[in-house]
C-alpha atoms as a PDB file:
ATOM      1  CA  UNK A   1      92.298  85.029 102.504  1.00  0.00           C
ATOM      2  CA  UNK A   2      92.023  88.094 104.853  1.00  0.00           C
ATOM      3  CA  UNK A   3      88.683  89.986 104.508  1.00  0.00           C
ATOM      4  CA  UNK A   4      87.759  93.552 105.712  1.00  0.00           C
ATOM      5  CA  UNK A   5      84.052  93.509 105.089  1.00  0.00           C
ATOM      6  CA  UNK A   6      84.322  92.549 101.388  1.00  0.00           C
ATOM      7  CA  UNK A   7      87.754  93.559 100.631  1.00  0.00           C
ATOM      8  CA  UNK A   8      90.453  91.140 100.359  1.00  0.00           C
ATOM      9  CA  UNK A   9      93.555  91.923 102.324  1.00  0.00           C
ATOM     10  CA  UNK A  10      95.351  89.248 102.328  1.00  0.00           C
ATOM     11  CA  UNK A  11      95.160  85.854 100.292  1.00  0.00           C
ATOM     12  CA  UNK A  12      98.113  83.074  99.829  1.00  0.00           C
ATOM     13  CA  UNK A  13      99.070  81.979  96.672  1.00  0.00           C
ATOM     14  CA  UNK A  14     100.191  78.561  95.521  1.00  0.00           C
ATOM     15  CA  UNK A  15     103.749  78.518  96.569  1.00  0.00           C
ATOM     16  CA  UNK A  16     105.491  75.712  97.187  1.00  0.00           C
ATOM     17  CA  UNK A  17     105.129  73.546 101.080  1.00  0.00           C
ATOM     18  CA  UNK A  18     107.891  71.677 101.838  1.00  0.00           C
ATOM     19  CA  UNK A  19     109.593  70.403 104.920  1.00  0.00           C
ATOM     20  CA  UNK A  20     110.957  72.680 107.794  1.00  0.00           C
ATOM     21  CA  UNK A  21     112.476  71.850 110.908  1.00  0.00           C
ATOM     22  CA  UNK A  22     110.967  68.647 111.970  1.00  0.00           C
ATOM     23  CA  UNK A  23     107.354  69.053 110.723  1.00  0.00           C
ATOM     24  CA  UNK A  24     106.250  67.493 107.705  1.00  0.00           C
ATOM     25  CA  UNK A  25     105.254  70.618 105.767  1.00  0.00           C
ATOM     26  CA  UNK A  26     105.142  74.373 106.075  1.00  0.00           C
ATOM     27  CA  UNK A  27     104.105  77.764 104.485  1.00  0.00           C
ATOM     28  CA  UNK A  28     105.829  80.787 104.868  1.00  0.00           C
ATOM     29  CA  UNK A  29     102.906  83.670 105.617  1.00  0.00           C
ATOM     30  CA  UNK A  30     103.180  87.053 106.685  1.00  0.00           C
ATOM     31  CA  UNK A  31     100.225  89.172 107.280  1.00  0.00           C
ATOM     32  CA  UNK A  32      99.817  93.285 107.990  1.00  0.00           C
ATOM     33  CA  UNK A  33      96.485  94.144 109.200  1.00  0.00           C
ATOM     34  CA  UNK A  34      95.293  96.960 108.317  1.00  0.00           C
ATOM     35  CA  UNK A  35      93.332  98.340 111.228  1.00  0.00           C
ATOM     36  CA  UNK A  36      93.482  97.462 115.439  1.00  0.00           C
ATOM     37  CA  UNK A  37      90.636  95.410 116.541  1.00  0.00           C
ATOM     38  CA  UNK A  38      89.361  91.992 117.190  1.00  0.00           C
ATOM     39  CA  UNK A  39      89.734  89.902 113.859  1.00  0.00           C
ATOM     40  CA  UNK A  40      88.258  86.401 113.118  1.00  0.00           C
ATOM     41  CA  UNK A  41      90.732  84.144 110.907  1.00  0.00           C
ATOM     42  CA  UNK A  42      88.971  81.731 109.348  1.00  0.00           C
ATOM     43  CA  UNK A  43      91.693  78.877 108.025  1.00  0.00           C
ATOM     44  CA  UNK A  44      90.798  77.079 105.550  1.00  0.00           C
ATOM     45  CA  UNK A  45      92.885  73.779 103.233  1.00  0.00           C
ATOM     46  CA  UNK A  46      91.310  72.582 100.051  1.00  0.00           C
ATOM     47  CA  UNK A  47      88.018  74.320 100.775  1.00  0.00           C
ATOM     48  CA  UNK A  48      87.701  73.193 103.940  1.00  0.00           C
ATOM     49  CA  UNK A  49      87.207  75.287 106.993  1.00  0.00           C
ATOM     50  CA  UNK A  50      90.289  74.030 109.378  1.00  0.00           C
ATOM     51  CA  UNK A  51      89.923  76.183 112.343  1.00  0.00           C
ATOM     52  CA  UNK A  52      88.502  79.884 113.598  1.00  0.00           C
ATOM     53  CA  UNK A  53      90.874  81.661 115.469  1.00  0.00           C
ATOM     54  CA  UNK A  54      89.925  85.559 117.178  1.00  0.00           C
ATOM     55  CA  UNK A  55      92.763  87.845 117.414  1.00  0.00           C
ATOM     56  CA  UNK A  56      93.428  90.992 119.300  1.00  0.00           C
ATOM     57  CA  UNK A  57      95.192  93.306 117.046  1.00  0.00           C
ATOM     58  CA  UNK A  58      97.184  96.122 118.710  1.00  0.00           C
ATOM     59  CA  UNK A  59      99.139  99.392 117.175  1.00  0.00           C
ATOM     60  CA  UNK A  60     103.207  98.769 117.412  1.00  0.00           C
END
C-alpha cells in the first residue's frame, strides 16, 4: 500500500504469483506517484514489514 499522509495511493490486490524467469515467484506492480519528493516504501508480506526502501522521485 502507497500512503500520502492518510490517503491510499496505491495498494496490491491478491493476484496471482507465479514463476518468472528463473525466480521462484513474482508480482507484476506498477506504481505512479503522485507528487516529486523523497518517499519511504515500506514492503510488507503477510503482515510483516520486509524491508524500508527511500526513493527520490523526479518529474519525467
Amino acid at each position: 500500500m502507497l500512503l500520502s499522509g492518510n490517503d491510499k495511493v496505491w495498494q496490491f490486490s491478491n493476484a496471482s504469483i507465479s514463476p518468472n524467469d528463473g525466480a521462484d515467484s513474482h508480482i507484476p506492480s506498477n506504481m505512479a506517484f503522485p507528487t516529486s519528493g523523497l518517499w519511504k516504501l515500506e514492503i510488507y508480506f503477510n503482515d510483516k514489514l520486509f524491508r524500508k526502501l527511500v526513493i527520490n522521485v523526479e518529474e519525467s
